[in-house]
PDB file of N, CA and C in Angstrom:
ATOM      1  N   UNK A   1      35.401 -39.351  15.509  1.00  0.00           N
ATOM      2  CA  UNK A   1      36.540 -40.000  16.104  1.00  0.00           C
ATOM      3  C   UNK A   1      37.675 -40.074  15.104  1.00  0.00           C
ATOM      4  N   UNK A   2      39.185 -39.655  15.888  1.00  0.00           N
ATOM      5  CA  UNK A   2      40.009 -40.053  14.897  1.00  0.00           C
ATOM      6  C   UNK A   2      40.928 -41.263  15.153  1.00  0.00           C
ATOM      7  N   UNK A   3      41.489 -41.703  13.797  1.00  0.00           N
ATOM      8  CA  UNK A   3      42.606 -42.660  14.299  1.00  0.00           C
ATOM      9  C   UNK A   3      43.965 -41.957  14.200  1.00  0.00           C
ATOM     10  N   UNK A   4      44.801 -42.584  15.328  1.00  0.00           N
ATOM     11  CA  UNK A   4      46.581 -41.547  15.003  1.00  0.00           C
ATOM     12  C   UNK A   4      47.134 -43.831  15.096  1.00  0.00           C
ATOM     13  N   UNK A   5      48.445 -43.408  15.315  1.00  0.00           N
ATOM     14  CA  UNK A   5      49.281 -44.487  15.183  1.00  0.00           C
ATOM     15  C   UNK A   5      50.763 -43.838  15.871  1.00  0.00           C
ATOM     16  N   UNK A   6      51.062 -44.709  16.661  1.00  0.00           N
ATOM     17  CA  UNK A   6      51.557 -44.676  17.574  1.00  0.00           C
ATOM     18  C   UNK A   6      52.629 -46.253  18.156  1.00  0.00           C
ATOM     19  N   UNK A   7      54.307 -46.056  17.041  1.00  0.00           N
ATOM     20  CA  UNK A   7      54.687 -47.051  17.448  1.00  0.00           C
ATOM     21  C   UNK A   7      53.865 -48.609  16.405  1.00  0.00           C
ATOM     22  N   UNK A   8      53.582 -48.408  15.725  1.00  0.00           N
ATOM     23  CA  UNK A   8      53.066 -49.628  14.709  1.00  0.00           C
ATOM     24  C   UNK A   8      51.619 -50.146  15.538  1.00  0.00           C
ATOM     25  N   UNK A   9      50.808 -49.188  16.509  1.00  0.00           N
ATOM     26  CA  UNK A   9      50.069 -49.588  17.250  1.00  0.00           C
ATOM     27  C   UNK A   9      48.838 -48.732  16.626  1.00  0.00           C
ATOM     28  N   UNK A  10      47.075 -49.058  16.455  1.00  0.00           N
ATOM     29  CA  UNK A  10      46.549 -48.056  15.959  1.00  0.00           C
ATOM     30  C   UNK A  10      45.650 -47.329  17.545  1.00  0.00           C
ATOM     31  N   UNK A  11      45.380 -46.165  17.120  1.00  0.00           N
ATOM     32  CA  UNK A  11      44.609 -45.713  18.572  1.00  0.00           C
ATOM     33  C   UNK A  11      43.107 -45.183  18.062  1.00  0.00           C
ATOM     34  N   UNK A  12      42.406 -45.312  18.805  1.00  0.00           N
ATOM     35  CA  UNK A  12      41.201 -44.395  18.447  1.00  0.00           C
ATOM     36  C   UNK A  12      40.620 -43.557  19.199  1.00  0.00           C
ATOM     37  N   UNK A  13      40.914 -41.840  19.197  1.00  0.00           N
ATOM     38  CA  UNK A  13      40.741 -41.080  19.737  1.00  0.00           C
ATOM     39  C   UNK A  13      38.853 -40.627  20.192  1.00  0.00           C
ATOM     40  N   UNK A  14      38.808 -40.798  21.786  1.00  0.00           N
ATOM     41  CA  UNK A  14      37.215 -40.918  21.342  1.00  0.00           C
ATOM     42  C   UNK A  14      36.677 -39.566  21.472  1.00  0.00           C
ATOM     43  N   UNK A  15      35.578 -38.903  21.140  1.00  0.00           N
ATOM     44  CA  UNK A  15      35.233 -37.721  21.066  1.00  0.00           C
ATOM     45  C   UNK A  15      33.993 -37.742  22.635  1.00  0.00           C
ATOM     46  N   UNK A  16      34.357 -36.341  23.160  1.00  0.00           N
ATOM     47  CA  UNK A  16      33.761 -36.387  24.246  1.00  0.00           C
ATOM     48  C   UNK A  16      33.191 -35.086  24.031  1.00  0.00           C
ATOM     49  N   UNK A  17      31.708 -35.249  24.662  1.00  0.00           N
ATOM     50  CA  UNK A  17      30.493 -34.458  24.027  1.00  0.00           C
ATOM     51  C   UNK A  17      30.072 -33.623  25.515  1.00  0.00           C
ATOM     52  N   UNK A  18      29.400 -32.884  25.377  1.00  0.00           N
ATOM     53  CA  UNK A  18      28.911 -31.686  26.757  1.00  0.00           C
ATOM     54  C   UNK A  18      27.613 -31.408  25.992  1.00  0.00           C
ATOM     55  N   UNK A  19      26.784 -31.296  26.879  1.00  0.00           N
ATOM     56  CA  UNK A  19      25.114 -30.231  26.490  1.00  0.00           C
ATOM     57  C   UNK A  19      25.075 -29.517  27.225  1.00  0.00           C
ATOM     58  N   UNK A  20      24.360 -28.702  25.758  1.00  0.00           N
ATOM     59  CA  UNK A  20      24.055 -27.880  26.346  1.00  0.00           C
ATOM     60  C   UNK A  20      22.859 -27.451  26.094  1.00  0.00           C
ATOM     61  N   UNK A  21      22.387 -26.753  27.641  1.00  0.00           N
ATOM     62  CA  UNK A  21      21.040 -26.438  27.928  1.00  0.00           C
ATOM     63  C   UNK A  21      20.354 -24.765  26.577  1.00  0.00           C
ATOM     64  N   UNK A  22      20.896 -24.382  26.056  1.00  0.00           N
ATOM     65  CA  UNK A  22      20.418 -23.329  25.566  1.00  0.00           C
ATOM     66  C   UNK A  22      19.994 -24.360  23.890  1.00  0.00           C
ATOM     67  N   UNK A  23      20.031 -25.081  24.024  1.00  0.00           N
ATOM     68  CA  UNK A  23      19.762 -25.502  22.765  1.00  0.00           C
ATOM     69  C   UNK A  23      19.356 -27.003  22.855  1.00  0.00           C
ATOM     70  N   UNK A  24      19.840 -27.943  23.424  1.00  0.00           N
ATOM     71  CA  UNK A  24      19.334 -29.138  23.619  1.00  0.00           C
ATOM     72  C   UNK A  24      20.157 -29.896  22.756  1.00  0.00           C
ATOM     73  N   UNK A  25      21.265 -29.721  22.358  1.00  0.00           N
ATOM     74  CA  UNK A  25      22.263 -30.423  21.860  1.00  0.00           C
ATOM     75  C   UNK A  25      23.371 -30.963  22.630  1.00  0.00           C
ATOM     76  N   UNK A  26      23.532 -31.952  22.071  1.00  0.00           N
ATOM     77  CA  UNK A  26      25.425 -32.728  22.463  1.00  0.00           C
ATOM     78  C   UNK A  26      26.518 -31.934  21.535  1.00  0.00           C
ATOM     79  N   UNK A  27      27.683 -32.038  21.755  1.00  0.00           N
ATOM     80  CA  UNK A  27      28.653 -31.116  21.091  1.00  0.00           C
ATOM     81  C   UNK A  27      29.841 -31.604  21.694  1.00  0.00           C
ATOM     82  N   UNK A  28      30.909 -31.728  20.720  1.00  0.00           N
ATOM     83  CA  UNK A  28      32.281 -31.928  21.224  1.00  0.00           C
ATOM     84  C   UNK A  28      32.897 -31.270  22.117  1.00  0.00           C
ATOM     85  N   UNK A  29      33.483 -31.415  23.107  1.00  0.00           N
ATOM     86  CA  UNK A  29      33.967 -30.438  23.894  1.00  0.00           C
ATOM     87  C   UNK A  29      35.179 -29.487  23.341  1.00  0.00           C
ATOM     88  N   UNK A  30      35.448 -30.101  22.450  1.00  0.00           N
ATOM     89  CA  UNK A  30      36.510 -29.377  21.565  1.00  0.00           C
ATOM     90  C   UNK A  30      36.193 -27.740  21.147  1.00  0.00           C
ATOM     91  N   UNK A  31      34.334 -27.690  21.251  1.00  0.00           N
ATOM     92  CA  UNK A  31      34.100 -26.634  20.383  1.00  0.00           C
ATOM     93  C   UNK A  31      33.749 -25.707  21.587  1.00  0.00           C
ATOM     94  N   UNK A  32      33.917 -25.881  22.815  1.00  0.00           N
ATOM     95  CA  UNK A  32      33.354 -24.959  23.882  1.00  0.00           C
ATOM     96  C   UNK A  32      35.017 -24.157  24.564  1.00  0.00           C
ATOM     97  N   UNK A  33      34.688 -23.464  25.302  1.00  0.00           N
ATOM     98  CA  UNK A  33      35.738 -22.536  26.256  1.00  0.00           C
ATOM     99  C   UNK A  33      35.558 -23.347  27.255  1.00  0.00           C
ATOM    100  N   UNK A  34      36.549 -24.001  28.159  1.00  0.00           N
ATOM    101  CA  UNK A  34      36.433 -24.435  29.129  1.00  0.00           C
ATOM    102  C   UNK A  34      36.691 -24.030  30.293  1.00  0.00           C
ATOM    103  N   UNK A  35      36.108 -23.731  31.080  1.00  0.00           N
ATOM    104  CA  UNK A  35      36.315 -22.754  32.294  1.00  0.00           C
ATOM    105  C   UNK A  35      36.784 -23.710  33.687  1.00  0.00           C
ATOM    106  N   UNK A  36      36.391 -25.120  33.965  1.00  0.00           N
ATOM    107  CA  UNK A  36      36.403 -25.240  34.911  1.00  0.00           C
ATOM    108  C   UNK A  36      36.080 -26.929  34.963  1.00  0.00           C
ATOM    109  N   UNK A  37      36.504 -27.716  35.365  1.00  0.00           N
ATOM    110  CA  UNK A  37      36.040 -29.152  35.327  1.00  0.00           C
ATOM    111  C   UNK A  37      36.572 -29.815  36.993  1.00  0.00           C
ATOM    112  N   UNK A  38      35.458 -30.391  37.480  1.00  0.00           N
ATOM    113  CA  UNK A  38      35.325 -31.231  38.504  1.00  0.00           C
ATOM    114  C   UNK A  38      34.765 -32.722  39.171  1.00  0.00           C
ATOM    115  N   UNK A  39      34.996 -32.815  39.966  1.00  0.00           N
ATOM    116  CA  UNK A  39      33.890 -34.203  40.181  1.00  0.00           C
ATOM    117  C   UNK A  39      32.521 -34.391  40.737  1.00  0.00           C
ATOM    118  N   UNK A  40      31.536 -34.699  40.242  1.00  0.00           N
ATOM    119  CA  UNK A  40      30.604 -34.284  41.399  1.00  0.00           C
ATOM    120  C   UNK A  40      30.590 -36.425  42.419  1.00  0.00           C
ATOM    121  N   UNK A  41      29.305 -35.766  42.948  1.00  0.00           N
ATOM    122  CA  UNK A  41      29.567 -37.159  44.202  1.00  0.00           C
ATOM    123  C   UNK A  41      29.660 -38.439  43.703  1.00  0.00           C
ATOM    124  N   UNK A  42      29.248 -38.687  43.190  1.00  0.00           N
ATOM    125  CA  UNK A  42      30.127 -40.262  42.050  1.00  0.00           C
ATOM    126  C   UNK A  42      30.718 -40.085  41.166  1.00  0.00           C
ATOM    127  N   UNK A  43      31.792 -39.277  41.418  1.00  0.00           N
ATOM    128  CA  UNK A  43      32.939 -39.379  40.446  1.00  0.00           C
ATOM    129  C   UNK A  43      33.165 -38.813  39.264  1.00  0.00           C
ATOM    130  N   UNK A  44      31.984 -38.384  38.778  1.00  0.00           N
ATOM    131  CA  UNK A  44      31.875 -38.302  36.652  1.00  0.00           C
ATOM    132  C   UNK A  44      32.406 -36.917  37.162  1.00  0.00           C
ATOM    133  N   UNK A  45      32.978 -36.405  35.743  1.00  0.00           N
ATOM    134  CA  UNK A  45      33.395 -35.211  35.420  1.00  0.00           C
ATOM    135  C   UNK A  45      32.403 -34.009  34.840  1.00  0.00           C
ATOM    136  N   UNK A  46      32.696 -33.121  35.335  1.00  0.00           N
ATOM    137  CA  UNK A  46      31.521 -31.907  35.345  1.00  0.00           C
ATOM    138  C   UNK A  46      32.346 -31.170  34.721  1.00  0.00           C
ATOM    139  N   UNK A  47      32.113 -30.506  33.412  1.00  0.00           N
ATOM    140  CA  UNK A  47      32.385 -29.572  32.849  1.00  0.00           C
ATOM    141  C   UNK A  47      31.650 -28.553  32.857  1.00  0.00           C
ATOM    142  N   UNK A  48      32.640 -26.838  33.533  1.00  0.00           N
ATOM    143  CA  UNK A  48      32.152 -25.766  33.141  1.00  0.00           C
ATOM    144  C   UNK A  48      32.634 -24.888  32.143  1.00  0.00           C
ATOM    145  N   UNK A  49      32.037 -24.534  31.165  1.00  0.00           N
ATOM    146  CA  UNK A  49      32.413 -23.992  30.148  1.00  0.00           C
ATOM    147  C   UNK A  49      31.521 -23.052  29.482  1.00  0.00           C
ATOM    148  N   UNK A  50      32.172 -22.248  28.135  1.00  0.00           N
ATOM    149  CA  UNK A  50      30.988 -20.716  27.825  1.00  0.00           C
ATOM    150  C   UNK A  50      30.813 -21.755  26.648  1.00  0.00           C
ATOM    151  N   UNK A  51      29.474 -21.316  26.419  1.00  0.00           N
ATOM    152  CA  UNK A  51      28.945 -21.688  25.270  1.00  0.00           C
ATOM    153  C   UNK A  51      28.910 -20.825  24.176  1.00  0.00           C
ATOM    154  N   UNK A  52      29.789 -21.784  22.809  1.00  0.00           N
ATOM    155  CA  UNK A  52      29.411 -21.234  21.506  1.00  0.00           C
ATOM    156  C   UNK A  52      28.252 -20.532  20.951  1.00  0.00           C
ATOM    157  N   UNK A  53      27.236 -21.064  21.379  1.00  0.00           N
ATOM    158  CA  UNK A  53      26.040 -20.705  21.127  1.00  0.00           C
ATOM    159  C   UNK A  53      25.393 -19.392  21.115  1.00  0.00           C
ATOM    160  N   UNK A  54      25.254 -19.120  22.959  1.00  0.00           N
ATOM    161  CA  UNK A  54      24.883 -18.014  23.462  1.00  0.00           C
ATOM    162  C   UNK A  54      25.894 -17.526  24.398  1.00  0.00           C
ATOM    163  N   UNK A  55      26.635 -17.728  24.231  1.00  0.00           N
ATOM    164  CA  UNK A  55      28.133 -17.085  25.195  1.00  0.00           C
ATOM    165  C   UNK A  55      27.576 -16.966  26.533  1.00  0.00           C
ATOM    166  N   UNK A  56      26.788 -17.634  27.410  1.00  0.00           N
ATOM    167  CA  UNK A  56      26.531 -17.882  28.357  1.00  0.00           C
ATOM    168  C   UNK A  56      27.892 -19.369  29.300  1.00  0.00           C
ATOM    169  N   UNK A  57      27.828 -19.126  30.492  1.00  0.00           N
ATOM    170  CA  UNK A  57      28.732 -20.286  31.048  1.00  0.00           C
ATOM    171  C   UNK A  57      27.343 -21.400  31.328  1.00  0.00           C
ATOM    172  N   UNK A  58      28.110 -22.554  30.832  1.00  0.00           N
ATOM    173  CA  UNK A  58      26.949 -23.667  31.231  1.00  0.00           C
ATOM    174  C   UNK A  58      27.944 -25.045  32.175  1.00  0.00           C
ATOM    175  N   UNK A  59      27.226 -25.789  32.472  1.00  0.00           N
ATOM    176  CA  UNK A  59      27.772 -26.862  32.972  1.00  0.00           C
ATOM    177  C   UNK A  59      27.475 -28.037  32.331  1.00  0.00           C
ATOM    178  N   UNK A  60      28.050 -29.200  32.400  1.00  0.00           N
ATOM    179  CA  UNK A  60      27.834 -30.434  31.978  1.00  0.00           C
ATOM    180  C   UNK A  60      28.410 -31.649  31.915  1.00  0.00           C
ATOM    181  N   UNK A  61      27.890 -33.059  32.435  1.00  0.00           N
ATOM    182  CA  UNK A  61      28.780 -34.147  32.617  1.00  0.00           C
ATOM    183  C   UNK A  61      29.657 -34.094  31.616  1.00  0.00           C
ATOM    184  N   UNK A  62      30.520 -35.204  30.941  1.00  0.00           N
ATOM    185  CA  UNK A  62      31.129 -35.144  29.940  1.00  0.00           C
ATOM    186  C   UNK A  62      30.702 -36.484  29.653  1.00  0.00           C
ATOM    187  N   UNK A  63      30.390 -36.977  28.091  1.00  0.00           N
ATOM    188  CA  UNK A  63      30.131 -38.207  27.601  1.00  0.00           C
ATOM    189  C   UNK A  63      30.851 -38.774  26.804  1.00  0.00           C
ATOM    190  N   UNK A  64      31.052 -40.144  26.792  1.00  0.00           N
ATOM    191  CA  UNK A  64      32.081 -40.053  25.504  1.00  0.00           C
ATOM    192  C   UNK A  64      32.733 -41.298  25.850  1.00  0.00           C
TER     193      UNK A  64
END
């Protein structure tokens, strides 16, 4: 997580994580290709994206 400042105000940027299935890890979403993000039926956000890993497209809530 980072902090920025903003206006004499501090912020804390939170880091939002995706798994993925080829490995069994959490990971910033920062580090994936993002292909595609939606809602599924309660609302949370579904990320589709290629994976660093195995350059396969995977899916995944987003946490964070």
């Amino acid at each position: 997580m980072g902090k920025y400042r903003i206006m004499g105000k501090y912020f804390v940027e939170r880091t939002i994580r995706v798994y993925l299935t080829c490995t069994g890890d959490w990971v910033d979403e920062k580090t994936v290709k993002v292909e595609n993000i939606e809602e599924d039926m309660q609302g949370q956000d579904v990320l589709t994206f290629t994976c660093p890993e195995c350059k396969q497209t995977h899916k995944s809530l987003r946490r964070g």
